[in-house]
Protein backbone atom coordinates (compact mmCIF):
# COMPACT_ATOMS: atom_id res chain seq x y z
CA UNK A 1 0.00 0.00 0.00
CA UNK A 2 1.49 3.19 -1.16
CA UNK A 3 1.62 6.46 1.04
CA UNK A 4 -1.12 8.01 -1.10
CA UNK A 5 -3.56 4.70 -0.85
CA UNK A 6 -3.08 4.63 3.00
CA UNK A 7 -3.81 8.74 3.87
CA UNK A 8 -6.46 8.28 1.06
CA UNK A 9 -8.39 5.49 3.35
CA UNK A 10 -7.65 7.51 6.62
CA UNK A 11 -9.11 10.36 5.37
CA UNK A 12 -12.06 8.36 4.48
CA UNK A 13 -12.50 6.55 7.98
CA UNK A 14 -12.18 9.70 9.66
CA UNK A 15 -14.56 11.16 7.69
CA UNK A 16 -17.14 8.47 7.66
CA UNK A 17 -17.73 9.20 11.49
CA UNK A 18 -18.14 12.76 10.84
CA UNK A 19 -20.28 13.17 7.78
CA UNK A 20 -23.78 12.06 7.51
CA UNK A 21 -24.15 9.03 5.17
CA UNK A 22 -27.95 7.88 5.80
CA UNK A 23 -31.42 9.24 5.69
CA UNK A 24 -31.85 9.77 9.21
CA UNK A 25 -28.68 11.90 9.37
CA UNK A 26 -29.90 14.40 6.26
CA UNK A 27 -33.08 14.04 7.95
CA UNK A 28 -31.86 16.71 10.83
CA UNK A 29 -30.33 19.13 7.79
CA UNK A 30 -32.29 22.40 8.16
CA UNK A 31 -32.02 24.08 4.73
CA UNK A 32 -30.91 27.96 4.91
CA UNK A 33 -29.99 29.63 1.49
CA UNK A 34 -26.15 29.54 2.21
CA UNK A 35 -26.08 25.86 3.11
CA UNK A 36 -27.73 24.95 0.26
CA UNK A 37 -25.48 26.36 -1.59
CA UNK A 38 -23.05 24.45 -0.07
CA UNK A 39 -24.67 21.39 -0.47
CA UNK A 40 -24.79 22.49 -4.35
CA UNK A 41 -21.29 22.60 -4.61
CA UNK A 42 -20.45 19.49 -2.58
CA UNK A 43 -22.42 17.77 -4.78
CA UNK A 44 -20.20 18.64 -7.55
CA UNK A 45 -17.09 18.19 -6.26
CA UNK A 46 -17.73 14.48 -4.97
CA UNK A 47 -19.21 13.87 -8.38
CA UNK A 48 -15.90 14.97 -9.97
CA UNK A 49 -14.43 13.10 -7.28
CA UNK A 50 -16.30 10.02 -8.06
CA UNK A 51 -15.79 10.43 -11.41
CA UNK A 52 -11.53 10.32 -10.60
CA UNK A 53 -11.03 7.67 -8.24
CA UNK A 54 -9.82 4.66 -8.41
CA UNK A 55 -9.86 3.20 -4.89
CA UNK A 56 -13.40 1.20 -4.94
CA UNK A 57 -13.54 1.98 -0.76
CA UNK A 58 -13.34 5.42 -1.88
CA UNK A 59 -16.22 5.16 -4.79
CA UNK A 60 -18.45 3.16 -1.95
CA UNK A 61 -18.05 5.94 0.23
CA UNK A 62 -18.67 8.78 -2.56
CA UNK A 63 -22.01 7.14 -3.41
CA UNK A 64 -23.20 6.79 0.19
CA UNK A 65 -21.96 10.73 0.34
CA UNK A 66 -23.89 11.31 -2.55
CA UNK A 67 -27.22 9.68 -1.84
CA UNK A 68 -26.92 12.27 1.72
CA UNK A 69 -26.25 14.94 -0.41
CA UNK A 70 -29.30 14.10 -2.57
CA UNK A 71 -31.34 13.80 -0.05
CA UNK A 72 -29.98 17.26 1.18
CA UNK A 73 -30.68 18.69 -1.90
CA UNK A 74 -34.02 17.60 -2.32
CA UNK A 75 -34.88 19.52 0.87
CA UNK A 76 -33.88 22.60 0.22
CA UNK A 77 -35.89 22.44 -3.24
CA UNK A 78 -38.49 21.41 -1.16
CA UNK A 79 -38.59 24.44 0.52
CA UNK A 80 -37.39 26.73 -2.24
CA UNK A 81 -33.85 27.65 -2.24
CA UNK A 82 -31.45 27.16 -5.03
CA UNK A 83 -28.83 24.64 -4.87
């Protein structure tokens, strides 16, 4: 495992504790115009991500991200802001 590979995967443990990956997480996100915008932009950065990666831990994660992120998004259409 090459240096790269191995801060890669610790990056992605560490941040699998911190970021909401399920429903019920995104389910406490209370949409404001700036974080959706936020959410708008992490959307397309873990899609280019995605999109880059080779590691398939790392393209598990990005999906589960992504489907959070979604779900994120689809609130704050829901109650009108832009993403």
């Amino acid at each position: 495992m090459n240096l790269r590979t191995l801060v890669i995967s610790t990056a992605i443990a560490a941040s699998v504790t911190v970021l909401p990956t399920t429903k019920a997480h995104a389910s406490g996100f209370e949409p404001t115009s700036s974080s959706c915008l936020l959410v708008g932009k992490e959307l397309k950065r873990v899609n280019d991500e995605l999109r880059t990666t080779k590691s398939d831990i790392q393209k598990s994660w990005l999906k589960r991200h992504l489907s959070a992120l979604r779900d994120k998004r689809s609130s704050c259409t829901s109650k009108g802001f832009r993403v």
